[in-house]
N, C-alpha and C. Protein backbone atom coordinates (compact mmCIF):
# COMPACT_ATOMS: atom_id res chain seq x y z
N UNK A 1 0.83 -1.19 0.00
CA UNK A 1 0.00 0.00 0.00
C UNK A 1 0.87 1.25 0.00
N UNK A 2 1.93 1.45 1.03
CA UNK A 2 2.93 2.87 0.90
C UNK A 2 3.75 2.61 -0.72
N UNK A 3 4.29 1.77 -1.19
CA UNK A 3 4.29 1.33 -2.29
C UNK A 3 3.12 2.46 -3.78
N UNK A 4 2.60 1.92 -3.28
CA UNK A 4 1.15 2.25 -3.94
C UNK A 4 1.14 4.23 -4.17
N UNK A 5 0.87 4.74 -2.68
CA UNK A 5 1.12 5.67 -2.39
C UNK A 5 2.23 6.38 -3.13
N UNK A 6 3.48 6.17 -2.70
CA UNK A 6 4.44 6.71 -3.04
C UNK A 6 4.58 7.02 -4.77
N UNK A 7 4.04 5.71 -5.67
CA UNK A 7 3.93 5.79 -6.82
C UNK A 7 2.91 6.81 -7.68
N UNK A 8 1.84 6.84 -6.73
CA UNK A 8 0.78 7.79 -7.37
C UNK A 8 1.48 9.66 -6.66
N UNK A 9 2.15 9.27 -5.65
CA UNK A 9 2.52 10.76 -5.39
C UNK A 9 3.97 10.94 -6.26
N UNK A 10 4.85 10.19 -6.95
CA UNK A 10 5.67 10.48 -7.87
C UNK A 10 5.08 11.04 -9.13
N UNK A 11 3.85 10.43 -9.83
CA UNK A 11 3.69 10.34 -10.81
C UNK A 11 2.72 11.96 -11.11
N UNK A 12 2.10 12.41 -9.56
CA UNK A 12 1.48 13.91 -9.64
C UNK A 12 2.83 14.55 -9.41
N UNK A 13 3.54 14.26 -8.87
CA UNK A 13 5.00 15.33 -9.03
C UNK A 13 5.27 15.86 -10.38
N UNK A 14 5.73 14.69 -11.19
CA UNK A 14 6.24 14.50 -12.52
C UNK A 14 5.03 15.37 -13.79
N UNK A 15 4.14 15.06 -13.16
CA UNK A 15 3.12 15.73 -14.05
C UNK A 15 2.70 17.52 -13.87
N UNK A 16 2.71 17.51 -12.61
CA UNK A 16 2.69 19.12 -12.30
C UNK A 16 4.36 19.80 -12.52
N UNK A 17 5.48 18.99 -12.57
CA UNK A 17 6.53 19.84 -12.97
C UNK A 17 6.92 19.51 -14.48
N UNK A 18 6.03 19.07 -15.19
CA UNK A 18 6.49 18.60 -16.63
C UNK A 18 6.09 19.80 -17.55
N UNK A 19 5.09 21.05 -16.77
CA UNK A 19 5.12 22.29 -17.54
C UNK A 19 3.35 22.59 -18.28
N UNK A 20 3.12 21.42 -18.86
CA UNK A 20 1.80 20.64 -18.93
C UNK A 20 0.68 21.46 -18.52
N UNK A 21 0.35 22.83 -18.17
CA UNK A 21 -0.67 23.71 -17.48
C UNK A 21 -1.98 23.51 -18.12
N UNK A 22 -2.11 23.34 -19.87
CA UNK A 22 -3.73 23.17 -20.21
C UNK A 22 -4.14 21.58 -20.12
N UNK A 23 -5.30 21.27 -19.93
CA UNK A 23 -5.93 20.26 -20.23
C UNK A 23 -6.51 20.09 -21.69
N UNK A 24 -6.68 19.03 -22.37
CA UNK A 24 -6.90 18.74 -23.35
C UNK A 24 -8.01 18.09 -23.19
N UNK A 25 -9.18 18.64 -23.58
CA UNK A 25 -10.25 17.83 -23.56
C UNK A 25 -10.35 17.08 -24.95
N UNK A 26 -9.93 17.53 -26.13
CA UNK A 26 -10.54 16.44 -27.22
C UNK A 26 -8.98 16.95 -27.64
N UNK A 27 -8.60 15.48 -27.62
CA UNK A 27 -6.97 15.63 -28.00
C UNK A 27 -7.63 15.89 -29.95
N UNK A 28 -5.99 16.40 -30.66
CA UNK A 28 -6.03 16.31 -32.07
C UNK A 28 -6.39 15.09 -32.90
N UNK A 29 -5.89 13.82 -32.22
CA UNK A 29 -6.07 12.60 -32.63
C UNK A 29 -7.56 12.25 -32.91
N UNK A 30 -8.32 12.55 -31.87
CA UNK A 30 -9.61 12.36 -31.92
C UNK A 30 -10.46 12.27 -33.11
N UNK A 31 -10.33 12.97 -33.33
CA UNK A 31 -10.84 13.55 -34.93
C UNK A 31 -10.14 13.26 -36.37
N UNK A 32 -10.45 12.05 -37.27
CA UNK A 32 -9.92 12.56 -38.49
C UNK A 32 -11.10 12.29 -39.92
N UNK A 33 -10.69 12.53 -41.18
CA UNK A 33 -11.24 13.23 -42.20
C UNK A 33 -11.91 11.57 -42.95
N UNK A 34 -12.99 12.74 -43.42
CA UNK A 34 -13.75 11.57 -43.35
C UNK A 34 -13.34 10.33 -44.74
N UNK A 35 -12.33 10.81 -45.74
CA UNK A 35 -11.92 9.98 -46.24
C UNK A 35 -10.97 8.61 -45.41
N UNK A 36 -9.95 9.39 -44.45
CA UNK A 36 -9.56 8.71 -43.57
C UNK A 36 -10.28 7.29 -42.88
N UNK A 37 -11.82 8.23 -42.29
CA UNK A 37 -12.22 7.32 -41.48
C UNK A 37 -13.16 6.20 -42.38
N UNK A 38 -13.59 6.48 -43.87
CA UNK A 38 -14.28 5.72 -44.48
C UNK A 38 -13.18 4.31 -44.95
N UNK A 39 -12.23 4.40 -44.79
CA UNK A 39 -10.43 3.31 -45.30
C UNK A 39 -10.72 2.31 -44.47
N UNK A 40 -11.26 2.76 -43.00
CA UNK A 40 -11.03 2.10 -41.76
C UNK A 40 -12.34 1.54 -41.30
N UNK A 41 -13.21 2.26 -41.35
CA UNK A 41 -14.42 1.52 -41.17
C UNK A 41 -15.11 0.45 -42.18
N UNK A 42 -15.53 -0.71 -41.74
CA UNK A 42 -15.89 -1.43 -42.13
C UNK A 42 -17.41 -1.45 -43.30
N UNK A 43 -17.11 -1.62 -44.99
CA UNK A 43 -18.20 -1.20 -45.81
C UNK A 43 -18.88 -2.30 -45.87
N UNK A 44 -20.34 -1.36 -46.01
CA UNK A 44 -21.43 -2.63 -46.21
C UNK A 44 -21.25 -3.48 -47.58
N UNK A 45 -21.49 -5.12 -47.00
CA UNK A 45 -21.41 -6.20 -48.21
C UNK A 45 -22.82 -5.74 -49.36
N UNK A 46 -22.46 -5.96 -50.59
CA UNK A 46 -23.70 -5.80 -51.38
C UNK A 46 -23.91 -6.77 -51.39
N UNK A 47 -25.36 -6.86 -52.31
CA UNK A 47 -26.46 -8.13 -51.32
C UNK A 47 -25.68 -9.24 -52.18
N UNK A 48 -25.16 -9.32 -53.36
CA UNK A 48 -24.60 -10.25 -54.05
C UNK A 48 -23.57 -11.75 -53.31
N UNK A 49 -22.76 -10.62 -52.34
CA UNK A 49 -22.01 -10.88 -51.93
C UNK A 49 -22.44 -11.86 -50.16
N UNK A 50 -23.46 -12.31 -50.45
CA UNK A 50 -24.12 -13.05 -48.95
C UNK A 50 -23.90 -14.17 -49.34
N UNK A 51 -23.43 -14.43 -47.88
CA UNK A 51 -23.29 -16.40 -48.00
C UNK A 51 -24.42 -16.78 -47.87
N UNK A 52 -24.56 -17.84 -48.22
CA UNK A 52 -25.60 -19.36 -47.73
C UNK A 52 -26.58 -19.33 -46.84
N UNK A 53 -25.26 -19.19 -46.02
CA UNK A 53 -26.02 -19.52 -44.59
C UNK A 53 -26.67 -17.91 -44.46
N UNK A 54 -26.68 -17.04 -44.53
CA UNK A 54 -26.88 -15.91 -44.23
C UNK A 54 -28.35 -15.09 -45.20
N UNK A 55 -27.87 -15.54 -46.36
CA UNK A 55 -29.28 -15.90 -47.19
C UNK A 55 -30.60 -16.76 -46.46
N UNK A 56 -30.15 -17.65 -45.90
CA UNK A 56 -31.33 -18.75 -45.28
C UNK A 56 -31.61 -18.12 -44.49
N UNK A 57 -30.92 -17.34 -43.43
CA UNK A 57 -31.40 -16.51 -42.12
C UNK A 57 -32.30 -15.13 -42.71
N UNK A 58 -32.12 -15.00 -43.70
CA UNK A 58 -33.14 -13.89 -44.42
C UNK A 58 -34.70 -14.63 -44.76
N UNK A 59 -34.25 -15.70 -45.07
CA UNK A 59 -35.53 -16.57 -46.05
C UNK A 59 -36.02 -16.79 -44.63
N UNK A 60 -35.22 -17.78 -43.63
CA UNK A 60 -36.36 -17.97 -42.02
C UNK A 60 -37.33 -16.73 -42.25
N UNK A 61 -36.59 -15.73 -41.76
CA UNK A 61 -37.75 -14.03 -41.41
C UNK A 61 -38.34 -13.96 -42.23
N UNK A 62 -38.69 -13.84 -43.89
CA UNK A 62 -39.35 -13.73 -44.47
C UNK A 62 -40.63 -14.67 -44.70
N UNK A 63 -39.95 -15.64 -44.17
CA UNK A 63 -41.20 -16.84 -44.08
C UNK A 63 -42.09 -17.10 -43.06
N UNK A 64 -42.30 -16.00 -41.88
CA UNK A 64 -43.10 -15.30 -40.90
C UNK A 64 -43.92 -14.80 -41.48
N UNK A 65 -43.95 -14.21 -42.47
CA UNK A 65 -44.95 -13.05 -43.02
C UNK A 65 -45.30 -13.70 -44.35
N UNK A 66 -46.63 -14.27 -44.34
CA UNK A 66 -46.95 -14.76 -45.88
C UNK A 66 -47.12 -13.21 -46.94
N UNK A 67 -47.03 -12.01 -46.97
CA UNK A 67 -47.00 -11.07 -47.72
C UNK A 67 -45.49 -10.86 -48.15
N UNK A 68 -44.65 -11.39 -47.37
CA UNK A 68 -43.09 -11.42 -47.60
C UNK A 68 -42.74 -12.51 -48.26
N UNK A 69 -43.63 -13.23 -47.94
CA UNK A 69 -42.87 -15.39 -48.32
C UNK A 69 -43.34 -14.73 -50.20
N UNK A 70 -44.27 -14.21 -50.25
CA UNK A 70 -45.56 -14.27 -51.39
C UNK A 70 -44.32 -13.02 -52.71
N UNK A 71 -44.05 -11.87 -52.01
CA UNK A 71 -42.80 -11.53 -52.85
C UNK A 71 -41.47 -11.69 -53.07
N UNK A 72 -40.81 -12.80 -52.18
CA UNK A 72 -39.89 -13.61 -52.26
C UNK A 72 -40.20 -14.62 -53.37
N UNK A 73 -40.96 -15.31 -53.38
CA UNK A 73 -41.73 -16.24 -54.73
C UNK A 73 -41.28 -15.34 -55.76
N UNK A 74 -41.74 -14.45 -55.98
CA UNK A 74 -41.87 -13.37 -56.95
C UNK A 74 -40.65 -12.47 -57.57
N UNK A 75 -40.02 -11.75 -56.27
CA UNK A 75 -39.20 -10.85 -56.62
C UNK A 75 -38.09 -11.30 -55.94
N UNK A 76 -37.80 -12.65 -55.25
CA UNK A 76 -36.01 -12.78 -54.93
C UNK A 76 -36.06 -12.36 -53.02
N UNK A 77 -35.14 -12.99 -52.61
CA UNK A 77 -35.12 -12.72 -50.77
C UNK A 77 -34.68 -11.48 -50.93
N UNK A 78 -34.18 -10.78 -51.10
CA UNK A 78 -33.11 -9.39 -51.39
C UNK A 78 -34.36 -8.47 -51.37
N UNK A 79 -34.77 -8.48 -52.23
CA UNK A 79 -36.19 -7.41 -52.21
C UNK A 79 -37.21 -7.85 -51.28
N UNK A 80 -37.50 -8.61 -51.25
CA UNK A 80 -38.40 -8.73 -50.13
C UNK A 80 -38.46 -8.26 -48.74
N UNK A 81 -36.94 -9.17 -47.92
CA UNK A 81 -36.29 -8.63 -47.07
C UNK A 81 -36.24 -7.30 -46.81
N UNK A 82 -35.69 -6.43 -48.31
CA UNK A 82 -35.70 -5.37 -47.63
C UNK A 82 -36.87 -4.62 -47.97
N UNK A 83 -37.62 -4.97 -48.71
CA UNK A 83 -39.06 -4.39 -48.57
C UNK A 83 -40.36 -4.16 -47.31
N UNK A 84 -40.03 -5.33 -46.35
CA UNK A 84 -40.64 -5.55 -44.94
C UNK A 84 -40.25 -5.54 -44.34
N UNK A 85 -38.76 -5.42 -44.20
CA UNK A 85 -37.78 -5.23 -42.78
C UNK A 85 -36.92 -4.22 -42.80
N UNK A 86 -36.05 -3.87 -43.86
CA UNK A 86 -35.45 -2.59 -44.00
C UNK A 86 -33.94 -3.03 -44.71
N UNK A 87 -32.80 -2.37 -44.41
CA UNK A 87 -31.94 -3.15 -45.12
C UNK A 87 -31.13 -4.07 -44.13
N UNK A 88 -30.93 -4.80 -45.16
CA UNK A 88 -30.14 -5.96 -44.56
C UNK A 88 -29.04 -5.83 -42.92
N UNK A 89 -29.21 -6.82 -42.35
CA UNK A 89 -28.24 -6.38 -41.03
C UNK A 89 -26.80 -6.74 -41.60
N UNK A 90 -26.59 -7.24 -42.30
CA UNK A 90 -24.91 -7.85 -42.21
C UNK A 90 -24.37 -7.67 -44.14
């Protein structure tokens, strides 16, 4: 515990004599451009691009709703799906 102590009272020493007077509430890093952040964030799959298994988990939900099952027949899980539920989660 004095251990303890002693370490947290070095480390306010070091910090109040390091010169350091403003606080930084939103460092520079925080923030970057939105080309930047579009590189890094993860883009939505187009619907082409769905596996199997992930297709079937569309067809389950659609097959709750005979007005959904009825344009799936018709127009494909892709439209349907997102015609009664919204767009795709994944």
């Amino acid at each position: 515990m004095k251990t303890f102590i002693v370490l947290v009272l070095c480390s306010l020493a070091v910090y109040v004599t390091s010169g350091n007077k403003t606080l930084n509430v939103c460092p520079a890093g925080l923030f970057v451009e939105k080309d930047e952040a579009s590189a890094v964030v993860r883009q939505k799959r187009a619907a082409g691009q769905l596996s199997l298994a992930q297709l079937e988990s569309l067809k389950e939900v659609c097959e709750a709703n005979m007005a959904c099952e009825h344009m799936m027949d018709t127009n494909g899980i892709i439209a349907a799906y997102t015609a009664y539920y919204g767009p795709i989660p994944y």
